[in-house]
Protein backbone atom coordinates (compact mmCIF):
# COMPACT_ATOMS: atom_id res chain seq x y z
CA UNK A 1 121.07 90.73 117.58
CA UNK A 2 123.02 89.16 114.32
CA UNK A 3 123.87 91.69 111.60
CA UNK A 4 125.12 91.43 108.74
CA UNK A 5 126.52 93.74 106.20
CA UNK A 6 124.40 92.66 103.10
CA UNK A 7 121.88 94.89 101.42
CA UNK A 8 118.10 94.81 101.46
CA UNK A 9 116.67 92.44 99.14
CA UNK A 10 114.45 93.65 96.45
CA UNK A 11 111.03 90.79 97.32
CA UNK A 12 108.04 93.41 96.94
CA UNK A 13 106.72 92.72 93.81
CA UNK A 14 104.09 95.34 92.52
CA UNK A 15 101.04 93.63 93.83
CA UNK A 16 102.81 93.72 97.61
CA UNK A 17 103.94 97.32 97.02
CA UNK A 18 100.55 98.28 96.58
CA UNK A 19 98.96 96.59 99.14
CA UNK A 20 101.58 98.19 101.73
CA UNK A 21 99.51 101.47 100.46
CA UNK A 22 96.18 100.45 100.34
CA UNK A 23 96.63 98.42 104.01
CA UNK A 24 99.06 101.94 105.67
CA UNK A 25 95.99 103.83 104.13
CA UNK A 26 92.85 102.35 105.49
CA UNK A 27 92.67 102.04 109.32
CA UNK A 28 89.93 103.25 111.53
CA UNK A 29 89.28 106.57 110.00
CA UNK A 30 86.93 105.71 107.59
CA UNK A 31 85.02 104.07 110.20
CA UNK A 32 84.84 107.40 112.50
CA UNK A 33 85.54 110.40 110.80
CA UNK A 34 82.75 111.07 108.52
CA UNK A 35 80.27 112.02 111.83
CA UNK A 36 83.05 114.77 112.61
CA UNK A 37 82.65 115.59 108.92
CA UNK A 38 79.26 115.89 109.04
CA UNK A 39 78.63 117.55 111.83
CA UNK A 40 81.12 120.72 110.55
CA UNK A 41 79.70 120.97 107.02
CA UNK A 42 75.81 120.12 108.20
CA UNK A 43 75.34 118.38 104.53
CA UNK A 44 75.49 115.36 102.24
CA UNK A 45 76.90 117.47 99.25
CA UNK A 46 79.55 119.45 101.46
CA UNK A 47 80.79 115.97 103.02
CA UNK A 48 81.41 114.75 99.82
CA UNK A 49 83.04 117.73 98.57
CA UNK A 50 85.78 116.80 101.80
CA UNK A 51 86.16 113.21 100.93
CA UNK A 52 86.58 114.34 96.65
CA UNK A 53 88.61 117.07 97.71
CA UNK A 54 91.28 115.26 100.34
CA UNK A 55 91.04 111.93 97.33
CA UNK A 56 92.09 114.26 94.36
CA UNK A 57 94.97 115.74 96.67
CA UNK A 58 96.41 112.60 97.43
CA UNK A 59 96.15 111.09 94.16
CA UNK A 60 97.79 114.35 92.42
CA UNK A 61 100.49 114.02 95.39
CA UNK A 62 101.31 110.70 94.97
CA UNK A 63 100.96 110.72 90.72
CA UNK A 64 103.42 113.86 91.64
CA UNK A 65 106.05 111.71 94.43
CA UNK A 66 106.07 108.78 91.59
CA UNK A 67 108.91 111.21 89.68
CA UNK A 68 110.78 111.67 92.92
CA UNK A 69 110.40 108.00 93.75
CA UNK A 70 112.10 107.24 89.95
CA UNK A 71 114.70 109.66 90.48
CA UNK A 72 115.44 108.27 94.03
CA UNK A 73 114.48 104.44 94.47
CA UNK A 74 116.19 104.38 97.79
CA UNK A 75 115.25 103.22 101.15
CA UNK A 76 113.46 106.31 103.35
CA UNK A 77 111.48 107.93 100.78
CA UNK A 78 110.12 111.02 101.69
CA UNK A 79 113.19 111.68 103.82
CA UNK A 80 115.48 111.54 100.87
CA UNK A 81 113.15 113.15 98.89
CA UNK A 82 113.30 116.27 100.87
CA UNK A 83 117.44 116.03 101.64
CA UNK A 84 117.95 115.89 97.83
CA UNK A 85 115.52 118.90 97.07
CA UNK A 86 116.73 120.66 99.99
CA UNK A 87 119.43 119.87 101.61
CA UNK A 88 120.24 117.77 105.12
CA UNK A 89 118.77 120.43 107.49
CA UNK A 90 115.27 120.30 106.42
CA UNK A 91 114.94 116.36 105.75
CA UNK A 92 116.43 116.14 109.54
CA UNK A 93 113.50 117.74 110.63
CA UNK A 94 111.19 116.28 108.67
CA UNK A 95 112.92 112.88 110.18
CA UNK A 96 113.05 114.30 113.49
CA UNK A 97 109.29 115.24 113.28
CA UNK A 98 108.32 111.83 111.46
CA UNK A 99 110.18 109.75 114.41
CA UNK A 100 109.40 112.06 117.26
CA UNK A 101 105.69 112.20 116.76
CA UNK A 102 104.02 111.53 113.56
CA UNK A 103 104.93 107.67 113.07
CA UNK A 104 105.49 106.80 116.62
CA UNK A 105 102.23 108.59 118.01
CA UNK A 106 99.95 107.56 114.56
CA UNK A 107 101.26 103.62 115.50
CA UNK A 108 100.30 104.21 119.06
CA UNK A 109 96.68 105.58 117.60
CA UNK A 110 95.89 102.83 115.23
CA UNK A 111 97.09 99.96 118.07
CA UNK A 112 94.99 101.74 120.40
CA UNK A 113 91.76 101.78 118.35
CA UNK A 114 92.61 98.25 117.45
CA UNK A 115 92.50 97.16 121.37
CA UNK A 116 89.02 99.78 121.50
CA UNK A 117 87.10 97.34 118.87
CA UNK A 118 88.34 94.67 120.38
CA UNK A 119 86.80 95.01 123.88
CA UNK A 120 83.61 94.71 121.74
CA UNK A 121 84.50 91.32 121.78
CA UNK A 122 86.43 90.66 125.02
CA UNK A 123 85.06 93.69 127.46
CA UNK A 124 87.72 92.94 130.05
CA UNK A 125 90.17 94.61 127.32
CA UNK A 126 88.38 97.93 127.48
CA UNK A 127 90.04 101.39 127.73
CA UNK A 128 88.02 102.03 131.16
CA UNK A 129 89.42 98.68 132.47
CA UNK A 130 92.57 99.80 134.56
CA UNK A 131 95.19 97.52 135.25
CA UNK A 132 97.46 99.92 136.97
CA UNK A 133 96.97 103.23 138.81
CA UNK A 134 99.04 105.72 140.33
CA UNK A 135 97.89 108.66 141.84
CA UNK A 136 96.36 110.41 138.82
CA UNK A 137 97.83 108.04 136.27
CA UNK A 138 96.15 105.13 135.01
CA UNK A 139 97.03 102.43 132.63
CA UNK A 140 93.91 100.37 130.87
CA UNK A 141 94.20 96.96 129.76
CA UNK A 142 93.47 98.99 125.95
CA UNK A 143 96.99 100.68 126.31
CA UNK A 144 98.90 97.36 127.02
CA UNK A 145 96.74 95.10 124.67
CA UNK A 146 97.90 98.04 122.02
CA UNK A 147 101.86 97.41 123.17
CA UNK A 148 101.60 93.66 122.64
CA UNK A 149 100.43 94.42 119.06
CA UNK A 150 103.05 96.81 118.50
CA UNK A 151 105.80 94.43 119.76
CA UNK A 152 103.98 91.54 117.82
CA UNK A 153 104.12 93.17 114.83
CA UNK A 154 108.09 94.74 115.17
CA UNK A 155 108.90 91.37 116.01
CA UNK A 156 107.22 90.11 112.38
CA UNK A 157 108.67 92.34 110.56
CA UNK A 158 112.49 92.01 111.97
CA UNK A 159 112.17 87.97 110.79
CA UNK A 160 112.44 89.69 107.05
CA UNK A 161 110.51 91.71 104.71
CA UNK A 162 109.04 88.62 103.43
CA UNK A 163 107.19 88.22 107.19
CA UNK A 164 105.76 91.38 107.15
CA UNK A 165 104.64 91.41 103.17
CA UNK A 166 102.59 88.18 103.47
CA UNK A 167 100.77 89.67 106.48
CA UNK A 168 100.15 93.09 105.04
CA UNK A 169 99.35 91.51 101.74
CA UNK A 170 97.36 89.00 103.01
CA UNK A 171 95.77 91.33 105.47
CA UNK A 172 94.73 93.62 102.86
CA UNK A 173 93.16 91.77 100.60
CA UNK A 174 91.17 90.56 103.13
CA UNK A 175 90.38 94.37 104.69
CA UNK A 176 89.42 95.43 100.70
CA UNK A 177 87.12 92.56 100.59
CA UNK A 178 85.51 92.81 103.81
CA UNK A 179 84.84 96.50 102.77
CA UNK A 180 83.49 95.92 99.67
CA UNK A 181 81.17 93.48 100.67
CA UNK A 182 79.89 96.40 103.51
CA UNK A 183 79.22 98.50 100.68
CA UNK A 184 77.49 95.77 98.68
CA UNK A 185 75.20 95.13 101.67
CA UNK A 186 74.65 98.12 102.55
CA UNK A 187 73.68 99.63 99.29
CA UNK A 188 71.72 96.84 99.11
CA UNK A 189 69.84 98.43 102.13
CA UNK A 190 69.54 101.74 101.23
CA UNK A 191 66.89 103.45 102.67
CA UNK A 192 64.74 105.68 99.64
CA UNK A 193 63.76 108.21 102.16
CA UNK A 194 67.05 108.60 104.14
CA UNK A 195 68.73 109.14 100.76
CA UNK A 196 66.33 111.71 99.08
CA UNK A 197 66.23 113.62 102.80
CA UNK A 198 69.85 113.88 102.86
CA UNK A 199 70.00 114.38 99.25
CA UNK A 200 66.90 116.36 98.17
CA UNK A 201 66.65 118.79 101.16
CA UNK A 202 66.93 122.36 100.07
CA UNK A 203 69.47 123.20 101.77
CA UNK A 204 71.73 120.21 100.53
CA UNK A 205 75.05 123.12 99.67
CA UNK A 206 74.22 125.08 102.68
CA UNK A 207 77.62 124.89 104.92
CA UNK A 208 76.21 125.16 108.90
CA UNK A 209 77.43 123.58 111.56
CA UNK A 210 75.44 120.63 112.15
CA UNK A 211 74.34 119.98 116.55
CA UNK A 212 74.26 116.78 117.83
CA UNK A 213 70.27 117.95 119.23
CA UNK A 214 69.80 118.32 115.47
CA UNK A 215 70.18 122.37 115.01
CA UNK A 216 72.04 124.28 112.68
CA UNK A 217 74.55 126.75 113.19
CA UNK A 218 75.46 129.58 110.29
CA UNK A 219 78.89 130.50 109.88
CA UNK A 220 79.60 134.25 109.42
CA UNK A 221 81.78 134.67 105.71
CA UNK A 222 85.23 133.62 106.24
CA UNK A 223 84.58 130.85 109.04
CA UNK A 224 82.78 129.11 106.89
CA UNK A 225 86.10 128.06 104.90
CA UNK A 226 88.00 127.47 108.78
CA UNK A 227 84.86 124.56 109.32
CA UNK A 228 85.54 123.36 105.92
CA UNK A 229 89.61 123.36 106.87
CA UNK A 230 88.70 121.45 109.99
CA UNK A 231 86.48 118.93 108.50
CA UNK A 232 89.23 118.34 106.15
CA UNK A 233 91.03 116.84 109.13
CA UNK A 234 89.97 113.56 109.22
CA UNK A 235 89.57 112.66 105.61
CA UNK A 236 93.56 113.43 105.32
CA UNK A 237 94.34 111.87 108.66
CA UNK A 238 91.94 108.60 106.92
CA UNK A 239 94.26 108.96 103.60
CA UNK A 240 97.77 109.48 105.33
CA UNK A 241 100.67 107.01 104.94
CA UNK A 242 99.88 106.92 101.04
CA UNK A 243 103.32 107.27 100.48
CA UNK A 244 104.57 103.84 102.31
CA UNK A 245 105.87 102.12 99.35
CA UNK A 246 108.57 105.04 98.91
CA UNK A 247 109.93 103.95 102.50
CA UNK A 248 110.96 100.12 101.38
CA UNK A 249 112.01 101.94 97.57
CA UNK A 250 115.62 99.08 98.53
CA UNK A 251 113.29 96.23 98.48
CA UNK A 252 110.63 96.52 95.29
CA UNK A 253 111.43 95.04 92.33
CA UNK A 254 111.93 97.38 89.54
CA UNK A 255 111.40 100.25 92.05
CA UNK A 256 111.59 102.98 89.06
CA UNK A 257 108.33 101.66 88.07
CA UNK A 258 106.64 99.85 90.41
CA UNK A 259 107.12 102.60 93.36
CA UNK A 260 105.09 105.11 91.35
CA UNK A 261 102.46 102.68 89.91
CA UNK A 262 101.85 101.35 93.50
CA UNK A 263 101.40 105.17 94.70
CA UNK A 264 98.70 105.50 92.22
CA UNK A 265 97.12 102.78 91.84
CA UNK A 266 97.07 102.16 95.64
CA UNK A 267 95.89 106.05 96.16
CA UNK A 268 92.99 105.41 93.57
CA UNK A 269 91.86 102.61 94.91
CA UNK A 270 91.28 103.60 98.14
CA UNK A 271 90.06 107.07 97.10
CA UNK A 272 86.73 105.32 95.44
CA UNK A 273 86.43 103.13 98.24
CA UNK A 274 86.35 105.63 100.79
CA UNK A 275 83.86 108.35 98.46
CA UNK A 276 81.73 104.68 97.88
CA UNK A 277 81.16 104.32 101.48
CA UNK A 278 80.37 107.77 102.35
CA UNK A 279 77.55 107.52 99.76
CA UNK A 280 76.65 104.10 101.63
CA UNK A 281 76.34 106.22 104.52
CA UNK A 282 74.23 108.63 103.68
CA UNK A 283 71.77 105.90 102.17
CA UNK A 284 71.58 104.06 105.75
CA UNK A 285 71.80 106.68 108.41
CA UNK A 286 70.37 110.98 108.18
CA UNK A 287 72.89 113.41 109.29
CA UNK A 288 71.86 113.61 112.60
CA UNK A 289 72.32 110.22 113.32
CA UNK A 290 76.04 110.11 111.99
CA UNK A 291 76.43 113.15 114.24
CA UNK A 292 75.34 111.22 117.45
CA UNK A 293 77.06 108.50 116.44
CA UNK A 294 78.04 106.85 120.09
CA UNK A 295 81.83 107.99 119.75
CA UNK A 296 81.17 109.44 116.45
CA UNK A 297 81.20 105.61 115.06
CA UNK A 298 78.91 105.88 112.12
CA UNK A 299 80.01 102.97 110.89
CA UNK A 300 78.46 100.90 113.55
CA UNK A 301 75.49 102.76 113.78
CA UNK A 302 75.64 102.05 109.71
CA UNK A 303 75.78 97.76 110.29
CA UNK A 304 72.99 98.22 113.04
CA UNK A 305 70.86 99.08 110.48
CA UNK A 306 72.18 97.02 107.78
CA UNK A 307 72.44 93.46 109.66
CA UNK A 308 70.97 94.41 112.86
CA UNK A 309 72.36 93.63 116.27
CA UNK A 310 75.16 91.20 114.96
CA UNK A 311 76.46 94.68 112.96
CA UNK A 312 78.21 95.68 115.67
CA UNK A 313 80.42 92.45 116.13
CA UNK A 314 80.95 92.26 112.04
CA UNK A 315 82.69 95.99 112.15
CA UNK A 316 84.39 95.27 115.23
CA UNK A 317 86.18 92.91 113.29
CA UNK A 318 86.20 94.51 110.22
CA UNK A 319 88.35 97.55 112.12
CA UNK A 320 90.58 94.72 113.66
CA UNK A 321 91.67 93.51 110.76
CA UNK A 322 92.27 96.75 109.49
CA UNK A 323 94.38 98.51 112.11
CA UNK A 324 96.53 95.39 112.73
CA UNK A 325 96.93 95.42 108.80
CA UNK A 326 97.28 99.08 108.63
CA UNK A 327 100.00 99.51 111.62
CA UNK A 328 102.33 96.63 110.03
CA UNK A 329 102.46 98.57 107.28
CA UNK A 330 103.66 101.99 109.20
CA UNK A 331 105.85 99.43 111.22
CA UNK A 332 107.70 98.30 108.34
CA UNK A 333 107.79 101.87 106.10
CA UNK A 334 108.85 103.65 109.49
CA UNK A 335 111.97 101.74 110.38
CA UNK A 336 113.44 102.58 106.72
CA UNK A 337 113.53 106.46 107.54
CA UNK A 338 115.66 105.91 110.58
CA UNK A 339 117.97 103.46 108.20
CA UNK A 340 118.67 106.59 106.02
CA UNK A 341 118.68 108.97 108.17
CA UNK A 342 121.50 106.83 110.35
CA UNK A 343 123.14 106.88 107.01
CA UNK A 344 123.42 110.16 106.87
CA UNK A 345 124.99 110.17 110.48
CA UNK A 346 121.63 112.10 111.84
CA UNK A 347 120.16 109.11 113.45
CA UNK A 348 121.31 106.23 116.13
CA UNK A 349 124.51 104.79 114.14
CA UNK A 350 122.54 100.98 115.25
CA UNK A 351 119.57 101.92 113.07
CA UNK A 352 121.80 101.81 109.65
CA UNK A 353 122.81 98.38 110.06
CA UNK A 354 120.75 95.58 108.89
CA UNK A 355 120.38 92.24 110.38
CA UNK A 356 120.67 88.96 109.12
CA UNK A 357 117.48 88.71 107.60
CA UNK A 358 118.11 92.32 105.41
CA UNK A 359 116.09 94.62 107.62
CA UNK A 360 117.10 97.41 110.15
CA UNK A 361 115.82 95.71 113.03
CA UNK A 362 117.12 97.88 115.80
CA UNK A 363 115.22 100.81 113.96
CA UNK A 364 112.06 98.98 114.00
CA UNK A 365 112.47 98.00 117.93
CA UNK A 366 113.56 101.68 118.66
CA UNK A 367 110.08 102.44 116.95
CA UNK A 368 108.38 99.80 118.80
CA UNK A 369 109.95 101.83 122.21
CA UNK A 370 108.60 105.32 121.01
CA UNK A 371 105.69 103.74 119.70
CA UNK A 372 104.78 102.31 123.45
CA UNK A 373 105.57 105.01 125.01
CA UNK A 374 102.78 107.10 123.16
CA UNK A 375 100.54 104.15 124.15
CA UNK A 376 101.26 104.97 127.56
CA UNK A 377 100.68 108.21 127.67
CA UNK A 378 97.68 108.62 126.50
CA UNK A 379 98.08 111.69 124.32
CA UNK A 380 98.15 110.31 121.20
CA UNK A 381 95.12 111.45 120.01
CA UNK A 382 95.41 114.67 120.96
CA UNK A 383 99.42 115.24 119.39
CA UNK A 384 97.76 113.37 115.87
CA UNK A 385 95.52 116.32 115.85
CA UNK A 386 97.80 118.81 115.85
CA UNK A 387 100.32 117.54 113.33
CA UNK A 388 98.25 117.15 110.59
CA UNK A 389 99.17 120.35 109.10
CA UNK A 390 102.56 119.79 109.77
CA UNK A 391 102.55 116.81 107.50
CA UNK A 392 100.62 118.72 105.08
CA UNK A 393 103.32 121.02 105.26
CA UNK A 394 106.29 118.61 104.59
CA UNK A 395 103.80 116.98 101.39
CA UNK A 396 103.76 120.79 100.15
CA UNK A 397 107.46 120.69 100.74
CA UNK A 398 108.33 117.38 98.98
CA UNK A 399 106.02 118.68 95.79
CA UNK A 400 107.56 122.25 95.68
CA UNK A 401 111.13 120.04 95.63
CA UNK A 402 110.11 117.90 92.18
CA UNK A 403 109.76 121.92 90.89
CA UNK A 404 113.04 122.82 92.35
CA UNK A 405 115.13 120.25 91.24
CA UNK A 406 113.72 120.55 87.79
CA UNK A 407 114.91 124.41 87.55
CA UNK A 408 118.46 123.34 90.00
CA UNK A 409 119.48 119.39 89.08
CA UNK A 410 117.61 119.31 85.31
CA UNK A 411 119.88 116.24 83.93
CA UNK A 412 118.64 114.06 86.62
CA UNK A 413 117.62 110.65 84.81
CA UNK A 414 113.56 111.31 85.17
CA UNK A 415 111.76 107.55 84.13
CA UNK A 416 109.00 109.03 85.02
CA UNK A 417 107.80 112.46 84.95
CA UNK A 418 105.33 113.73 87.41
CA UNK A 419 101.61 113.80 85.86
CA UNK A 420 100.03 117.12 84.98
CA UNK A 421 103.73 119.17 85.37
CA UNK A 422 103.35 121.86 86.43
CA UNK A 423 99.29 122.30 86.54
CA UNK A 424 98.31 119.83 88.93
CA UNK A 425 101.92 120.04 91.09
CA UNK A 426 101.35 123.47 91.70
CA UNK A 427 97.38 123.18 92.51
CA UNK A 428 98.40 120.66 95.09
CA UNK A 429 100.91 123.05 96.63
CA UNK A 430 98.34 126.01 96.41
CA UNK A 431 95.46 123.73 98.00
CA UNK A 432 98.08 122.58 100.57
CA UNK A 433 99.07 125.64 100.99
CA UNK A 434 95.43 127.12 101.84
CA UNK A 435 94.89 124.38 104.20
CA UNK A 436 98.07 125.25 106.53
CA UNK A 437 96.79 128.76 106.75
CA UNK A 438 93.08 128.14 107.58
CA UNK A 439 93.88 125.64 110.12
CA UNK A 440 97.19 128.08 111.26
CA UNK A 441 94.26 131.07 111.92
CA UNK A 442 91.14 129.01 112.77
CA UNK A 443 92.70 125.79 115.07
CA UNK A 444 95.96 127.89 116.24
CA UNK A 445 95.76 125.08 119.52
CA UNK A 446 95.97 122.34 117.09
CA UNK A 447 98.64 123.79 114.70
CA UNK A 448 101.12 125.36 116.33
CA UNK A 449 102.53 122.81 119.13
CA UNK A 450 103.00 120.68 116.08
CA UNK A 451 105.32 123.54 114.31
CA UNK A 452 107.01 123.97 117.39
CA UNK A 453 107.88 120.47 117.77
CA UNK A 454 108.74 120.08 113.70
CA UNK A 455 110.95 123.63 114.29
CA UNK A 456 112.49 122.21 117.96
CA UNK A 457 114.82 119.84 115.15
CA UNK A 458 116.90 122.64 113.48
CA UNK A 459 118.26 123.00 116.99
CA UNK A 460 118.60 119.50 117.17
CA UNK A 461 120.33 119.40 114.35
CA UNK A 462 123.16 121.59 114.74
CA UNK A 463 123.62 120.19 118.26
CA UNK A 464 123.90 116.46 116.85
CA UNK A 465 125.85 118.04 114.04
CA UNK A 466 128.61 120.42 115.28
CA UNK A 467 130.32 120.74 112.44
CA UNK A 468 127.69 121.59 110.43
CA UNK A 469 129.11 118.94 107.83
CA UNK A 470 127.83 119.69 104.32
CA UNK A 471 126.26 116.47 102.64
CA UNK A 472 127.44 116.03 99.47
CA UNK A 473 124.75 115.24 96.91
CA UNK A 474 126.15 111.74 95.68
């Protein structure tokens, strides 16, 4: 592999830094989640509440990150965020955590679903289509088909940044277009008495837990708040990766500006998009269809109705084109964490070195590795569940640090100040903050093994880094 010791070179202008956030944003999740949603709040009004909720957090976090990104337009982002707030031991194991499970396993997710909608198309590539078994272990044609994207995709992306922009921007446009022509169809096809049942019913801001035979559940006082918590899930897992055009802060033009304004503008537009097709949905389908959803995928249920048999085939492809979109972009954010963090000496010493065509290739194919493994094991769905609170947990972190180095580093050059200092900052950190304990003392299965494996780097740390070297803030 050629390298080369030039830098990265700034060709992401502001319309291809936004679409990296738009396209890392929107990947299956919007197709799926909303049924889960549903079925824990048991209303129209409550479901919206989640989806308003989770958009007005990320918006104020990334309107917040857009003074940290000004401060620090480097490659990694939230890595150097955190080691500039905080020091090196806690961005190590937010890097630790981000390469160990939280980018590798979400890139293994997203490739997966991508191979799932694709055996709507080609059935011999369907997750119960085994191509390999050994005793208990099993390997479906999904799994591999989700590889070859993966390696596809590093591959694009280590010819140059320019590769992988014109795919994700390209990609994008395509996904946002594609989406809002499902919303203009399908409000076009709103149903009158679907819409005033789920809408007019009395009990429209009664939270119950909503049974797929179409019975409610109550929840006693408190639990009520741990369902909410939980359906809260999937709209953040839907709106993660909002911060991808921090990652590639060495190649944007003008990255002082344009790394913020992409976070917003990116963040907004994908925040009325996703409350705009929830409405849709409850226009088409009544609750208790979204929560039998075959595999909880309201969305196809949703095109059934809308263009009838052929739905199903027009989301398939809709979702194809927006996980392959949405993993380049993780693909090419991920690699520049790993390029900082081998800066710092915390990383493989390969995976700071850039190649001849200005990218840290070797990080990206170390990703690719990880990545595939977590194809192959199959429990990437299950470790995506529990780290969502730990990456709500390093967003609460990153905010808190805009407040600390205001008080500890005030002569920083600010360009941009953080929107709403200190109100809306320290909302997000107290909403955050309420989140991690609900889901700490109502989903302790799906919280803590995600801790533990965030916490398992301090050890790591001081193993890889004897000498306990002090980093000296440049």
């Amino acid at each position: 592999m050629s390298e080369s010791k030039q830098d990265f070179q700034k060709s992401l202008g502001l319309l291809d830094a936004t679409m990296l956030v738009v396209g890392s944003m929107i990947g299956s999740g919007i197709f799926i989640v909303s049924a889960d949603i549903a079925r824990n709040t048991g209303s129209a009004g409550w479901m919206m509440v989640v989806w308003l909720i989770c958009g007005f957090m990320t918006l104020t976090a990334a309107l917040s990150y857009g003074e940290l990104s000004a401060m620090f337009p480097k490659a990694g982002g939230q890595y150097i965020y955190l080691r500039e707030a905080y020091g090196p031991v806690l961005s190590f194991v937010f890097g630790w955590t981000f390469f160990a499970v939280i980018q590798t396993a979400t890139i293994a997710a997203v490739g997966v679903a991508f191979a799932k909608f694709t055996a709507y198309l080609f059935p011999f590539m369907d997750e119960d289509v085994y191509l390999l078994e050994w005793s208990d272990y099993r390997v479906s044609a999904a799994q591999l088909l989700a590889i070859a994207v993966i390696i596809v995709l590093t591959y694009i992306n280590s010819r140059g940044v320019n590769s992988g922009k014109r795919v994700q921007t390209s990609i994008t446009l395509i996904k946002i277009g594609s989406l809002l022509l499902l919303l203009l169809f399908g409000f076009l096809a709103l149903k009158h008495e679907v819409w005033t049942w789920n809408w007019d019913n009395i009990s429209l801001w009664s939270m119950r837990r909503l049974n797929t035979d179409g019975t409610y559940a109550s929840y006693d006082g408190f639990s009520a708040m741990g369902a909410f918590s939980a359906a809260m899930v999937g709209a953040l897992f839907s709106s993660d990766s909002w911060h991808s055009s921090s990652a590639v802060a060495g190649e944007i033009k003008n990255p002082q500006r344009n790394i913020g304004l992409s976070l917003a503008l990116g963040t907004l537009l994908v925040t009325v998009i996703y409350l705009l097709t929830n409405l849709m949905y409850t226009g088409i389908l009544p609750l208790e269809a979204m929560v039998n959803a075959p595999k909880d995928r309201v969305a196809m249920s949703v095109a059934q109705e809308v263009f009838g048999p052929f739905g199903i085939t027009i989301i398939a492809i809709m979702i194809m084109i927006s996980t392959f979109g949405c993993n380049n972009g993780i693909i090419l954010a991920g690699a520049r964490v790993y390029y900082s963090m081998a800066k710092d000496g915390l990383f493989f010493k390969r995976a700071g070195k850039l190649n001849a065509h200005a990218v840290p290739a070797w990080a990206l194919w170390i990703q690719c590795v990880a990545a595939s493994i977590w194809c192959l094991s199959g429990k990437y769905g299950d470790l995506l569940d529990m780290i969502t609170c730990v990456v709500v947990i390093f967003y609460v972190l990153a905010i808190a640090g805009i407040i600390r180095l205001r008080i500890t580093r005030p002569d920083l050059n600010r360009p941009y100040k953080a929107f709403g200092y200190p109100f809306l900052p320290i909302l997000y950190i107290l909403m955050g903050l309420a989140f991690i304990g609900l889901m700490v003392i109502f989903k302790p299965n799906y919280t803590w093994p995600g801790i533990i494996i965030a916490l398992l780097g301090i050890p790591i740390y001081y193993l890889i880094n004897p000498k306990r070297r002090k980093y000296e803030v440049s």
